[in-house]
C-alpha atoms as a PDB file:
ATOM      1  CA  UNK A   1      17.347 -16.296  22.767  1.00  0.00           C
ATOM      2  CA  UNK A   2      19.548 -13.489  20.678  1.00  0.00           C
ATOM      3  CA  UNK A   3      18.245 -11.090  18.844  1.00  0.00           C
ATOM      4  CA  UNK A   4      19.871 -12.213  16.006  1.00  0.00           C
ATOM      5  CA  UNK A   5      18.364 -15.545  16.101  1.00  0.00           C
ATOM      6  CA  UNK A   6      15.288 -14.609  16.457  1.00  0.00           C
ATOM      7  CA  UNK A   7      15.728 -12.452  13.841  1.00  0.00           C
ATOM      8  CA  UNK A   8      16.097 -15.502  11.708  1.00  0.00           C
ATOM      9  CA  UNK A   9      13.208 -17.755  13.401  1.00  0.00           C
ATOM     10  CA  UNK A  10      11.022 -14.205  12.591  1.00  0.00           C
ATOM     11  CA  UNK A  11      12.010 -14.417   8.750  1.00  0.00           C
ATOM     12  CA  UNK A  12      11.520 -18.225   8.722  1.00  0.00           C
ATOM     13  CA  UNK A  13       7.868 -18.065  10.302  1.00  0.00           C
ATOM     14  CA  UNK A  14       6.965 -15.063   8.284  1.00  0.00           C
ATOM     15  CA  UNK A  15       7.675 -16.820   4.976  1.00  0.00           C
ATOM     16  CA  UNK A  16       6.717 -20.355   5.910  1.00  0.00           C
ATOM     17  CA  UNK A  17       3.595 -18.539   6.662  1.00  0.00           C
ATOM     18  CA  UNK A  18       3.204 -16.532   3.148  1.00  0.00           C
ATOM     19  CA  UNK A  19       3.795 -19.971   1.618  1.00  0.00           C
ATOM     20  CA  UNK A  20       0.855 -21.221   3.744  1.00  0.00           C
ATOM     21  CA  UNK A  21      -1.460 -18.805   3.671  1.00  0.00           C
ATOM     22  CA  UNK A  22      -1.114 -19.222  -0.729  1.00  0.00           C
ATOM     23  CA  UNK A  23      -1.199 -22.608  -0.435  1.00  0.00           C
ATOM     24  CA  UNK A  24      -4.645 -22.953   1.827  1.00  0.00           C
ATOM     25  CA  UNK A  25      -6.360 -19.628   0.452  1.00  0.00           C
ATOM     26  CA  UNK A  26      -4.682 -19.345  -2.935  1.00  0.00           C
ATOM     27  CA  UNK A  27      -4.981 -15.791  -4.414  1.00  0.00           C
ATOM     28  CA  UNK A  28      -7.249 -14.529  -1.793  1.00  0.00           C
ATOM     29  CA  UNK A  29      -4.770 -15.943   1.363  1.00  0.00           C
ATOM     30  CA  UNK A  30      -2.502 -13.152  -0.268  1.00  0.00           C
ATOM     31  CA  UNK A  31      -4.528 -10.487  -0.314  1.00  0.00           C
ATOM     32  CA  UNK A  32      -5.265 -11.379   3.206  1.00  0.00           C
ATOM     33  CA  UNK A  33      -1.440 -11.774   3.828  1.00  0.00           C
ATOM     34  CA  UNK A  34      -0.726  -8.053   2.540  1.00  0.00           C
ATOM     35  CA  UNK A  35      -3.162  -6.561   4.475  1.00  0.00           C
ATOM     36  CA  UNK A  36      -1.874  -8.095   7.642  1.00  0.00           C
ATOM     37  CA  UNK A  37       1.714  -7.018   6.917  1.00  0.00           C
ATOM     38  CA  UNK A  38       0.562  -3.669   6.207  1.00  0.00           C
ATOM     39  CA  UNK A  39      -0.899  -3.654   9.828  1.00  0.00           C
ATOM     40  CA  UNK A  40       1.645  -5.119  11.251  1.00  0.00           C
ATOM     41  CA  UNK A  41       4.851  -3.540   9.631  1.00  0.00           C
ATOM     42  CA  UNK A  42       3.582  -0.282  10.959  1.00  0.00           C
ATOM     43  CA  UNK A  43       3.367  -1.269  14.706  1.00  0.00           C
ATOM     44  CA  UNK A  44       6.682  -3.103  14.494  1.00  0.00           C
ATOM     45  CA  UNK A  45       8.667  -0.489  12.961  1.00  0.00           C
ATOM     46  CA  UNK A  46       7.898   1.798  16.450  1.00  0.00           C
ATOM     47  CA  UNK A  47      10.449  -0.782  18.232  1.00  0.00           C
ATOM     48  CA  UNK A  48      13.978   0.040  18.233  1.00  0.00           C
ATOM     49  CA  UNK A  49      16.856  -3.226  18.386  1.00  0.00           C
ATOM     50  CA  UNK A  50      19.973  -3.856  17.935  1.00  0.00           C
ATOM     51  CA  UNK A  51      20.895  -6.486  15.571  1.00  0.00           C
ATOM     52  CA  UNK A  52      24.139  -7.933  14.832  1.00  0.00           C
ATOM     53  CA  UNK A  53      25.477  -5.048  16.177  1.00  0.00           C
ATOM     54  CA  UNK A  54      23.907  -2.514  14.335  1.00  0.00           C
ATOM     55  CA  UNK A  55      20.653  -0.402  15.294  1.00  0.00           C
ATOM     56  CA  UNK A  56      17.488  -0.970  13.441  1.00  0.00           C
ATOM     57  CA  UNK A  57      13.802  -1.118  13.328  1.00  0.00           C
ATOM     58  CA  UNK A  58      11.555  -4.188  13.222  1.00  0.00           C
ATOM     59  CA  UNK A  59       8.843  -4.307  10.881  1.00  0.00           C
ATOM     60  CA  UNK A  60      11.662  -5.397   7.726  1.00  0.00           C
ATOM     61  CA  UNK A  61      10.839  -8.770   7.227  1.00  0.00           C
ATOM     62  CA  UNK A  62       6.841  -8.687   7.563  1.00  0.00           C
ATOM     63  CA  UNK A  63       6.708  -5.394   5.443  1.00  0.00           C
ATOM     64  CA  UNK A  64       9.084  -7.816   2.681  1.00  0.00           C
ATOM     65  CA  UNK A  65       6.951 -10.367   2.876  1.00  0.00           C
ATOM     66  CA  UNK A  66       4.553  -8.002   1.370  1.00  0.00           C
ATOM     67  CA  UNK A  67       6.973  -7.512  -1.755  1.00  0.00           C
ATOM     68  CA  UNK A  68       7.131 -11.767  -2.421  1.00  0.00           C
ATOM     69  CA  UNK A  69       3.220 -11.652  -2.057  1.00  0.00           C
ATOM     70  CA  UNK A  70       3.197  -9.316  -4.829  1.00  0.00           C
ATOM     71  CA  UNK A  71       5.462 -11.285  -6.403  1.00  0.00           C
ATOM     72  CA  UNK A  72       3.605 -14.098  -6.208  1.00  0.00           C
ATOM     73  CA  UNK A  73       0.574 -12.610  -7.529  1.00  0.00           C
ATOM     74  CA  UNK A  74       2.320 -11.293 -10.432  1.00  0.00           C
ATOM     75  CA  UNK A  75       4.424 -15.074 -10.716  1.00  0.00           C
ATOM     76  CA  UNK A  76       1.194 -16.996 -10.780  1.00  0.00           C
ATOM     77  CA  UNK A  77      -1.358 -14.537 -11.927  1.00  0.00           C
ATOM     78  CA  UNK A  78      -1.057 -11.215 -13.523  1.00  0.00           C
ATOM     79  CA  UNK A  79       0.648  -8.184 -13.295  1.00  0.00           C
ATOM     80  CA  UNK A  80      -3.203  -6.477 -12.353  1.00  0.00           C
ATOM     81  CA  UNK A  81      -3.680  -9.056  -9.896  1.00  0.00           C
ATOM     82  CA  UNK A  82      -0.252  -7.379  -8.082  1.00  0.00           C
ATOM     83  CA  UNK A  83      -1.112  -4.192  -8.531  1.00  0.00           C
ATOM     84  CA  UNK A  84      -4.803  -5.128  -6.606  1.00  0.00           C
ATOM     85  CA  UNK A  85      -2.566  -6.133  -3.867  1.00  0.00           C
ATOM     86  CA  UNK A  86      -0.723  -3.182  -3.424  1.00  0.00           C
ATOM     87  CA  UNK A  87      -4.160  -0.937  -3.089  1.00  0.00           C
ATOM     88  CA  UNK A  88      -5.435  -3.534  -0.822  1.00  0.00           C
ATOM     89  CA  UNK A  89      -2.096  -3.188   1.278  1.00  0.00           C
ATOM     90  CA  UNK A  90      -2.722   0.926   1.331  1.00  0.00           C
ATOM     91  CA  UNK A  91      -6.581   0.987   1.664  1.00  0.00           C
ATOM     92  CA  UNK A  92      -5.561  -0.934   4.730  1.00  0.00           C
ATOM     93  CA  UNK A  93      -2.933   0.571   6.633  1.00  0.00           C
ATOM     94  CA  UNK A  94      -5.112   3.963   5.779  1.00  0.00           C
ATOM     95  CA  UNK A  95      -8.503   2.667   7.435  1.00  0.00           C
ATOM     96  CA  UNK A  96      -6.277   1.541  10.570  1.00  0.00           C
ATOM     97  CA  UNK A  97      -4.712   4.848  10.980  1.00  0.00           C
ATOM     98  CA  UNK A  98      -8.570   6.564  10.737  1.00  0.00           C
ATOM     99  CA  UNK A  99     -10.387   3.921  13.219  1.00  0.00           C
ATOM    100  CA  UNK A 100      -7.423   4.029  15.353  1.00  0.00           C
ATOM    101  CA  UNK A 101      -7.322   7.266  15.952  1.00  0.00           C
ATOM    102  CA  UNK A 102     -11.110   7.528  16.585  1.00  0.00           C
ATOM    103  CA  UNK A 103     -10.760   5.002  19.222  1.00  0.00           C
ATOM    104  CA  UNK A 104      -7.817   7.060  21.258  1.00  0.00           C
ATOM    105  CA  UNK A 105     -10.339   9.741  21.361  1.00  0.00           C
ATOM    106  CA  UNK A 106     -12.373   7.782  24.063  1.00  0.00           C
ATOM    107  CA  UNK A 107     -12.251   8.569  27.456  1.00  0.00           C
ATOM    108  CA  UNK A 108     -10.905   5.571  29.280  1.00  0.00           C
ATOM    109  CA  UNK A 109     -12.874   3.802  32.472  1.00  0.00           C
ATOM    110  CA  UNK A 110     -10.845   3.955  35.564  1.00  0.00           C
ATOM    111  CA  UNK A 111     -10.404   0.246  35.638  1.00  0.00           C
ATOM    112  CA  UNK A 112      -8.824   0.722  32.310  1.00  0.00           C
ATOM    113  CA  UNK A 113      -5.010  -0.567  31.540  1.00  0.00           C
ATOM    114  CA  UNK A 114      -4.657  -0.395  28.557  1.00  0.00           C
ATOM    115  CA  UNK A 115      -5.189   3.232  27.369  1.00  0.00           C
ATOM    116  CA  UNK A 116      -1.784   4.393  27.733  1.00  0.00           C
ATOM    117  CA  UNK A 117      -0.549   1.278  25.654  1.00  0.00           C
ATOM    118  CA  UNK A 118      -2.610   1.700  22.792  1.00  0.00           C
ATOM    119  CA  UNK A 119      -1.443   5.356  23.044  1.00  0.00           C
ATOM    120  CA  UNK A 120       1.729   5.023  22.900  1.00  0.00           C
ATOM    121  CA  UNK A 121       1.491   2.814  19.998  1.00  0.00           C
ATOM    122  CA  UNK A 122      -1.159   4.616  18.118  1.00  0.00           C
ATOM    123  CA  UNK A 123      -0.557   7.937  18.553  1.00  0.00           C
ATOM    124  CA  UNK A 124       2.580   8.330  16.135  1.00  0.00           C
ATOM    125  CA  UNK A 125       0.766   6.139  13.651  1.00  0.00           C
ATOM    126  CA  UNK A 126      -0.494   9.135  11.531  1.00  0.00           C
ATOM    127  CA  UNK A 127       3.354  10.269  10.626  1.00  0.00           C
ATOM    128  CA  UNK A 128       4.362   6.158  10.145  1.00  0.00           C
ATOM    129  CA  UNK A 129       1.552   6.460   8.249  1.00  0.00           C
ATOM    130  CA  UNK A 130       1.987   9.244   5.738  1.00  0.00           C
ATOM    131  CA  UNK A 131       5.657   7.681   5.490  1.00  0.00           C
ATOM    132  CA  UNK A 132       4.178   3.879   4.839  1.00  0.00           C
ATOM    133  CA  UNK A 133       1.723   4.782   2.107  1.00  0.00           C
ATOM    134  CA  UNK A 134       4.086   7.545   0.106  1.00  0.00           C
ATOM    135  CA  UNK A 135       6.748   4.865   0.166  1.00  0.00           C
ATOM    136  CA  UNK A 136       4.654   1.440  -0.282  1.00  0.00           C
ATOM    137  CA  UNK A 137       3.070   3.741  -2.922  1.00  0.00           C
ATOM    138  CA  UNK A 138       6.021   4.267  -4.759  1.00  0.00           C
ATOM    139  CA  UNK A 139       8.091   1.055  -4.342  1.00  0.00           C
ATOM    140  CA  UNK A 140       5.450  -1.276  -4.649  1.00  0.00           C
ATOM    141  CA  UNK A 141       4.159   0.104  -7.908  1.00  0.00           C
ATOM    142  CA  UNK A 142       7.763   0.337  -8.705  1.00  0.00           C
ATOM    143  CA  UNK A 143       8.635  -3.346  -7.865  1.00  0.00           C
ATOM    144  CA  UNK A 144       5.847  -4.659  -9.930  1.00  0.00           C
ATOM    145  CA  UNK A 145       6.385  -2.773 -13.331  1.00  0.00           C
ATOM    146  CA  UNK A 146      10.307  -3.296 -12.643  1.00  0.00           C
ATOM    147  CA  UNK A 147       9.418  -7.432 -11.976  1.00  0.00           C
ATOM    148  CA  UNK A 148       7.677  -7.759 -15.119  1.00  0.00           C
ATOM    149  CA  UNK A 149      10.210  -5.583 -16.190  1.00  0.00           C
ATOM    150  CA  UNK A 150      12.549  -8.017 -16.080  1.00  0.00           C
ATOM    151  CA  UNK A 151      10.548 -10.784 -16.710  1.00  0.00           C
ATOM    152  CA  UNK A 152      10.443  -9.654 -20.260  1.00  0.00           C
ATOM    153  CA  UNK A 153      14.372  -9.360 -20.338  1.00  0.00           C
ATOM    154  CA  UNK A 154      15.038 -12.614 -18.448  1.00  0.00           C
ATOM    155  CA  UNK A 155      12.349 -15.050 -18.769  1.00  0.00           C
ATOM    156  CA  UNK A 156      14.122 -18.240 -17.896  1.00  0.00           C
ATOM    157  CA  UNK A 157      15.461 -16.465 -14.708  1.00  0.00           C
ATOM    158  CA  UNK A 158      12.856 -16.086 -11.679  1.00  0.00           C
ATOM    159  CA  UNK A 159      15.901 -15.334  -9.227  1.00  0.00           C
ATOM    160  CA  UNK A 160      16.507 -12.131 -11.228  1.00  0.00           C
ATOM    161  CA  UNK A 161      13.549 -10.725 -11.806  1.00  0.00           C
ATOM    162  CA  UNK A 162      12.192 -11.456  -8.440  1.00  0.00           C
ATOM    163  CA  UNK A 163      15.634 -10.105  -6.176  1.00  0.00           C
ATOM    164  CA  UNK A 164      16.321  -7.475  -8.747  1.00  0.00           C
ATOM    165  CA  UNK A 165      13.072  -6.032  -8.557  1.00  0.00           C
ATOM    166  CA  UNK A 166      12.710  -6.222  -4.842  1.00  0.00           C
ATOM    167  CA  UNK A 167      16.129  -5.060  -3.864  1.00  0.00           C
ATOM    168  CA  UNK A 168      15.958  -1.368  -6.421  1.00  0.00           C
ATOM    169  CA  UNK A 169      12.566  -0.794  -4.875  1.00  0.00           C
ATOM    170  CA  UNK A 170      13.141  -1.219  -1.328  1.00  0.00           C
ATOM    171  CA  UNK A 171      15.828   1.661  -1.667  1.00  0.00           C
ATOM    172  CA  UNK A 172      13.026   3.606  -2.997  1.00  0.00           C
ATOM    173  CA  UNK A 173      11.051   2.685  -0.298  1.00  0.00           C
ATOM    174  CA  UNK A 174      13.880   3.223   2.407  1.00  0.00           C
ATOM    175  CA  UNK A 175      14.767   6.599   1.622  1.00  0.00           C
ATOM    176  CA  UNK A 176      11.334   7.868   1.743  1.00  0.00           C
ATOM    177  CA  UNK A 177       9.967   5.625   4.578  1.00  0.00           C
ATOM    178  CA  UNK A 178      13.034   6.971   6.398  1.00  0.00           C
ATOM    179  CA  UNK A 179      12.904  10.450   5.993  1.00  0.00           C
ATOM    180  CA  UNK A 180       9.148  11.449   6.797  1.00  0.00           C
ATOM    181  CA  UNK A 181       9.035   8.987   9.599  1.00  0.00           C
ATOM    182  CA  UNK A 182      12.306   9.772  11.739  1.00  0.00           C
ATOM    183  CA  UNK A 183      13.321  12.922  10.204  1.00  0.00           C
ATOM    184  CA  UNK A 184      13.334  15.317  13.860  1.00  0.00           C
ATOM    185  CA  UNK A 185      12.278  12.299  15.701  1.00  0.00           C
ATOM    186  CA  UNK A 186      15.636  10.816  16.341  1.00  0.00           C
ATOM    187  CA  UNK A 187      19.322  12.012  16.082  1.00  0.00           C
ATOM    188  CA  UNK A 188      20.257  12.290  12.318  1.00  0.00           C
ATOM    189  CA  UNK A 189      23.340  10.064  13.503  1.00  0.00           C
ATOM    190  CA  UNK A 190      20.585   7.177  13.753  1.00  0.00           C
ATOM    191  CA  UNK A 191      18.703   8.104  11.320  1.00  0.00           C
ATOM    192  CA  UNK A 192      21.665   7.848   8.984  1.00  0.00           C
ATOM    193  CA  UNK A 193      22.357   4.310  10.895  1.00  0.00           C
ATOM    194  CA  UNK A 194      18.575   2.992  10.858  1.00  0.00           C
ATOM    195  CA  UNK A 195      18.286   3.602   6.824  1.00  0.00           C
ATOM    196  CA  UNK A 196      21.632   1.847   6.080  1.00  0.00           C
ATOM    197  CA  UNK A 197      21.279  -1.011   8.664  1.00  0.00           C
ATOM    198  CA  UNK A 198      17.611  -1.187   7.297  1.00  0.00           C
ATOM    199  CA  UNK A 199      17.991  -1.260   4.068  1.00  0.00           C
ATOM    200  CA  UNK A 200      20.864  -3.917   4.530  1.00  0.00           C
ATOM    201  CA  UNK A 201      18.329  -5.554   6.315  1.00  0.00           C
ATOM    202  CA  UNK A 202      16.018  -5.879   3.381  1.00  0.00           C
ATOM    203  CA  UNK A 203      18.501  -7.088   0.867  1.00  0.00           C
ATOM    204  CA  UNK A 204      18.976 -10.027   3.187  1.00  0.00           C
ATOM    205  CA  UNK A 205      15.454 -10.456   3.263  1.00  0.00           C
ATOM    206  CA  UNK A 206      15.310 -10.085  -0.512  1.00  0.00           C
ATOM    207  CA  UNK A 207      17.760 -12.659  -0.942  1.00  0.00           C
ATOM    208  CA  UNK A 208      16.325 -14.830   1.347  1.00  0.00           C
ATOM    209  CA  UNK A 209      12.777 -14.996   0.138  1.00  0.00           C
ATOM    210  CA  UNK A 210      13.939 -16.718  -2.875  1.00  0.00           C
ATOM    211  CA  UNK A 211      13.836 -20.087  -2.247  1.00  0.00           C
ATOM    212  CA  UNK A 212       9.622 -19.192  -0.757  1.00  0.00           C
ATOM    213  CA  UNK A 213       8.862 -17.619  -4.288  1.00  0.00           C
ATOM    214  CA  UNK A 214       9.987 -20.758  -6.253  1.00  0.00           C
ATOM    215  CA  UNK A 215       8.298 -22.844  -3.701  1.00  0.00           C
ATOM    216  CA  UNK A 216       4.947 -21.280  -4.014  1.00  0.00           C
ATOM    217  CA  UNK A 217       5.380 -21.054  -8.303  1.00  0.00           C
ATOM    218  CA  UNK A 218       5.407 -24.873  -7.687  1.00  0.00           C
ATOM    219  CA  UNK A 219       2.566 -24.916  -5.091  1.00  0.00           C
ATOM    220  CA  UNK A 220       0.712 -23.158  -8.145  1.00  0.00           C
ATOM    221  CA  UNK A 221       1.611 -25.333 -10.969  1.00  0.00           C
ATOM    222  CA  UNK A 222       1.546 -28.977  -9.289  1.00  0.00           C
ATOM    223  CA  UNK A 223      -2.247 -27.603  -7.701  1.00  0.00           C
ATOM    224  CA  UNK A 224      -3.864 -25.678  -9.826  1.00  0.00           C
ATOM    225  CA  UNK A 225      -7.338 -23.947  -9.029  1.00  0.00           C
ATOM    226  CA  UNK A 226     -10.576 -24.707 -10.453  1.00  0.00           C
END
């Protein structure tokens, strides 16, 4: 299979599974959710692909599923509830980086095969790090003032509020992320060609998360909790 289709099954599993995850667990399946994707965005965005021609990292579509949970939480319960998942989402990603780093510090068994592995994945997590939480920090903060932002200005229109709000603070996020992770770690010719192929990236993530936010606003509404 391409990359670029499995680009697409990636976006479709990660969102069907957002959906899922509020539906079963309600409030707390997101909080779960955003803590995964925190994890996970981090150890994806270490692999380099080409997509639809164009170089990029992976990690964009589980890291923007973490922008529709917040969503969601702000949709369906309150602004404080999104802001509680975006500290969840940091205290996360930080304790990973800490234990993780502990555990590289053991001295592997001979029999051991995985050392190098973990090594090579864990090792640069401290600098993804620094560059996750400064960004998430500042976008994800951003994108849920700027959400109910425009929730204010357009009440009747969910599409707006929830692509507008997303798409202004992933550039935030992208230009930060960007520059303290690869900054001296790869040619700035890529570096110029990650952010703009990444951040394209996102707005097609954006756009395509839609469709999941009005889907779990009716998941909400047609079951509430008690």
């Amino acid at each position: 299979m391409s990359n670029n289709l499995l680009w697409f099954l990636l976006l479709l599993v990660n969102y069907a599974g957002l959906v899922a995850s509020f539906k079963f667990f309600r409030k707390s399946g997101l909080y779960a959710w955003i803590a995964m994707a925190s994890i996970l965005a981090n150890i994806q965005v270490i692999k380099t692909i080409e997509i639809f021609g164009f170089v990029t990292t992976l990690g964009n579509i589980i890291y923007g599923s973490s922008f529709l949970a917040t969503d969601i939480l702000g949709e369906c319960y309150s602004e404080q509830d999104a802001r509680q998942g975006v500290n969840i989402g940091i205290f996360t990603i930080l304790l990973t980086t800490i234990i993780m780093q502990i555990c590289l510090h053991f001295t592997p068994h001979p029999t051991d095969i995985a050392n190098q592995a973990l090594d090579t994945i864990f090792s640069i997590l401290p600098r993804i790090t620094l560059a996750s939480i400064m960004a998430y920090f500042v976008s994800q903060n951003f994108d849920v003032w700027f959400y109910h932002y425009l929730w204010q200005k357009f009440p009747d229109h969910l599409w707006v509020r929830n692509n507008g709000s997303t798409m202004v603070s992933q550039l935030f996020d992208n230009i930060i992320f960007t520059l303290i992770a690869f900054y001296g770690v790869f040619p700035n010719g890529v570096i110029v060609q990650i952010f703009a192929t990444t951040y394209l990236m996102k707005w097609v993530v954006a756009l395509f998360d839609t469709p999941f936010l009005y889907w779990a606003r009716y998941l909400h509404r047609i079951q509430p909790e008690v």
